[in-house]
Protein backbone atom coordinates (compact mmCIF):
# COMPACT_ATOMS: atom_id res chain seq x y z
CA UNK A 1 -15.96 21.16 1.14
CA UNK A 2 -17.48 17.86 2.67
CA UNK A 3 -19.93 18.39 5.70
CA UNK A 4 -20.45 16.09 8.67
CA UNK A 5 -22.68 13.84 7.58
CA UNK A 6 -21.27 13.32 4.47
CA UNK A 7 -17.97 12.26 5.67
CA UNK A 8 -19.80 10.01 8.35
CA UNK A 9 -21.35 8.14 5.35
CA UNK A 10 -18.17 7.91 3.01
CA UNK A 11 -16.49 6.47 5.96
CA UNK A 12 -19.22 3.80 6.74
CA UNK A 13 -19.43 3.06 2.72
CA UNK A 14 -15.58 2.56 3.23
CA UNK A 15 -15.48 0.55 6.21
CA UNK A 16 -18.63 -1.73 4.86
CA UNK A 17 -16.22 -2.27 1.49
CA UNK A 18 -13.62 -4.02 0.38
CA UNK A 19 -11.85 -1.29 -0.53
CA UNK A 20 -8.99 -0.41 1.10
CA UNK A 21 -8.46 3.30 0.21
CA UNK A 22 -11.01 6.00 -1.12
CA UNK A 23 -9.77 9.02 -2.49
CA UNK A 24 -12.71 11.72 -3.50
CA UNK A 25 -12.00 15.70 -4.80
CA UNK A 26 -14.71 17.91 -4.29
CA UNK A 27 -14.76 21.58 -5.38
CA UNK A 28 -10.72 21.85 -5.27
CA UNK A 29 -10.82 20.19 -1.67
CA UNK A 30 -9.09 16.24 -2.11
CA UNK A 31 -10.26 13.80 0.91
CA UNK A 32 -8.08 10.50 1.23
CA UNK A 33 -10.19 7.50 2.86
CA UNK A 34 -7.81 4.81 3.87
CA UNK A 35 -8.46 1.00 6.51
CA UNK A 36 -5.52 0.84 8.50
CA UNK A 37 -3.25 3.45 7.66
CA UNK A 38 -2.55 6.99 9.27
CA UNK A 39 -1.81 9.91 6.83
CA UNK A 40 1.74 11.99 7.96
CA UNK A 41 0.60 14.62 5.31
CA UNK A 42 -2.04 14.20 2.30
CA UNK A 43 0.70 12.56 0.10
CA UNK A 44 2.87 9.73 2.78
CA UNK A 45 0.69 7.52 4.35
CA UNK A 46 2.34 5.60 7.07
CA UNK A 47 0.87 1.99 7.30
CA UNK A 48 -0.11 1.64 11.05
CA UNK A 49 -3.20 0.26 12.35
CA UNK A 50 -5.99 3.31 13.38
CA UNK A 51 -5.82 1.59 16.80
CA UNK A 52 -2.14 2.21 17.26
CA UNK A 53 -1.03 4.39 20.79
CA UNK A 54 -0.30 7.76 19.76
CA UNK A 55 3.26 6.90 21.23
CA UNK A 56 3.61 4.37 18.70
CA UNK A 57 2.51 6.30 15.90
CA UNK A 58 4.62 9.13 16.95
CA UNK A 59 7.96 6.56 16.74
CA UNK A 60 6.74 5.82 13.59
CA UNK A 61 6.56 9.27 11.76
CA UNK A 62 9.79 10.29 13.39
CA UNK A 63 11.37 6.85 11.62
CA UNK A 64 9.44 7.78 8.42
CA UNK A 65 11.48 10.91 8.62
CA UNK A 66 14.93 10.03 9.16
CA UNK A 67 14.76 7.07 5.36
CA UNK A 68 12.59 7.29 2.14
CA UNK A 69 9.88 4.80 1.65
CA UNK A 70 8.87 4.10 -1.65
CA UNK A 71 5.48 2.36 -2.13
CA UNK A 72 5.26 -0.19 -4.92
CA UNK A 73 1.39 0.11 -6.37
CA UNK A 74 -0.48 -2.78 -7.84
CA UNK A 75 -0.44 -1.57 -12.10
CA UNK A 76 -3.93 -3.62 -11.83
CA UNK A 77 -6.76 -5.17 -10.66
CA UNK A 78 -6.39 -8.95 -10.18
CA UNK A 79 -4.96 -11.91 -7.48
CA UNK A 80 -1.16 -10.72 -6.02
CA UNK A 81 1.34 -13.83 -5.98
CA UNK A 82 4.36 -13.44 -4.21
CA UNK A 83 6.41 -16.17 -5.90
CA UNK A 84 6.04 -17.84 -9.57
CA UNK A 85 4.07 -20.95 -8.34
CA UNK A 86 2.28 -22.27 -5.52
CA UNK A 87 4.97 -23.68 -3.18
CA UNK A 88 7.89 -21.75 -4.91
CA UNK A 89 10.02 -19.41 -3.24
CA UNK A 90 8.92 -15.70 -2.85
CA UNK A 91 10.35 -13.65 -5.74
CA UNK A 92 11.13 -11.17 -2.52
CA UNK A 93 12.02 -11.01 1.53
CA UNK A 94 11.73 -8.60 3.99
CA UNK A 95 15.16 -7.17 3.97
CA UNK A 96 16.42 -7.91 0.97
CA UNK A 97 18.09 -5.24 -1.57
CA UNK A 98 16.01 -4.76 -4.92
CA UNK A 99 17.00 -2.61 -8.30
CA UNK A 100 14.43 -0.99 -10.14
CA UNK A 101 14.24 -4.08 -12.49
CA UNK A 102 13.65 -6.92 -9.79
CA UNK A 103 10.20 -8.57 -9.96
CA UNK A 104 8.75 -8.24 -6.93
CA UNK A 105 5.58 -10.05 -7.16
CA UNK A 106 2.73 -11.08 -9.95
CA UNK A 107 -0.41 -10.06 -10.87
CA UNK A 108 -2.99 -12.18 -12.27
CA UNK A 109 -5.79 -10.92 -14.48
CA UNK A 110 -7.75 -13.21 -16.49
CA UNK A 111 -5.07 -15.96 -16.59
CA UNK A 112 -2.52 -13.46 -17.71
CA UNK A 113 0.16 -12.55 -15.17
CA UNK A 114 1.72 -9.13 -14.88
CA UNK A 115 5.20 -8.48 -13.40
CA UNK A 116 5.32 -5.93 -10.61
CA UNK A 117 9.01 -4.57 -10.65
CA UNK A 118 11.06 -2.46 -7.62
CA UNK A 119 11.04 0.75 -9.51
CA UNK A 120 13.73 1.87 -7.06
CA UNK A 121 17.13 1.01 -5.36
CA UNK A 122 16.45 0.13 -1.98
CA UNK A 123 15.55 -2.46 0.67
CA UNK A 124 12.57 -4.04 1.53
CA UNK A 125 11.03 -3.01 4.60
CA UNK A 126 7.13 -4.26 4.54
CA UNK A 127 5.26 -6.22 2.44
CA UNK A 128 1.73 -5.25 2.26
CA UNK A 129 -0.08 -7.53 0.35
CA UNK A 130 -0.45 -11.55 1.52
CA UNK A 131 0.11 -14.08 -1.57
CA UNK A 132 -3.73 -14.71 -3.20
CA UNK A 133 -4.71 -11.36 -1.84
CA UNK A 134 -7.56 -9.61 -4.51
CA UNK A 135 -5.84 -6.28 -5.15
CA UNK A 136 -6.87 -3.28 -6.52
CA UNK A 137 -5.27 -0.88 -9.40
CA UNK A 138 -2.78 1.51 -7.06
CA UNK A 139 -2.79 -0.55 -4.19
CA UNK A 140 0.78 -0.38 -2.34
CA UNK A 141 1.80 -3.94 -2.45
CA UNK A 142 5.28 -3.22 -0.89
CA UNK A 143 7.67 -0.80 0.91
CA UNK A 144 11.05 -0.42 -0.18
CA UNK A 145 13.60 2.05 2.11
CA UNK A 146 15.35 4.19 -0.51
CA UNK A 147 18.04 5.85 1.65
């Protein structure tokens, strides 16, 4: 079990970083750090700003209810690219309709760029990461409604 003061620090450590999300396990008890996001349950995060009303976040988990939301995660470390080349259209939209094998967006680690497929059927609702963004491995980069 974390105490007080422990969980006081990780959070400052956190909000001093560049990380985005912190996940720790300590004696069988898991503790999920995240900027910006506020956790339905351990496992669904719901990407909200912390300094949302608790209306809005409220409208939100009942919505999160109703579809499936599949999060796309970064395979890697490295620069996110939404489209092929500078100036080039976006490989995706908000609101268009992926299949599992639609590239999504790139990844570039040392000069070698990795394709970041759908995974899923579905639609895309958000897209979380801005082209040239530094991304970390597991990072959700998009979120496509399933249902």
């Amino acid at each position: 079990m974390f105490t007080i003061e422990e969980l006081k620090e990780l959070i400052g450590i956190l909000d001093k970083s560049s990380l985005e999300r912190l996940e720790l396990e300590q004696e069988g008890t898991k503790l999920i750090l995240a900027k910006g996001v506020v956790f339905k349950n351990q496992e669904e995060p719901l990407l909200e700003s912390c300094q949302t009303s608790p209306k809005i976040v409220n409208e939100k988990l009942e919505q999160q209810s109703e579809i499936d939301l599949h999060e796309i995660l970064s395979p890697v470390v490295g620069t996110f690219y939404m489209a092929a080349e500078p100036g080039a259209k976006p490989f995706v939209t908000i609101g268009q309709q992926v299949l599992p094998e639609t590239v999504v967006g790139v990844v570039e680690v040392m000069k070698l760029f990795n394709e970041v497929e759908a995974q899923v059927e579905g639609k895309v609702v958000e897209i979380l990461a801005k082209d040239g963004d530094f991304i970390e491995y597991g990072q959700p980069l998009f979120l496509i409604q399933t249902k």
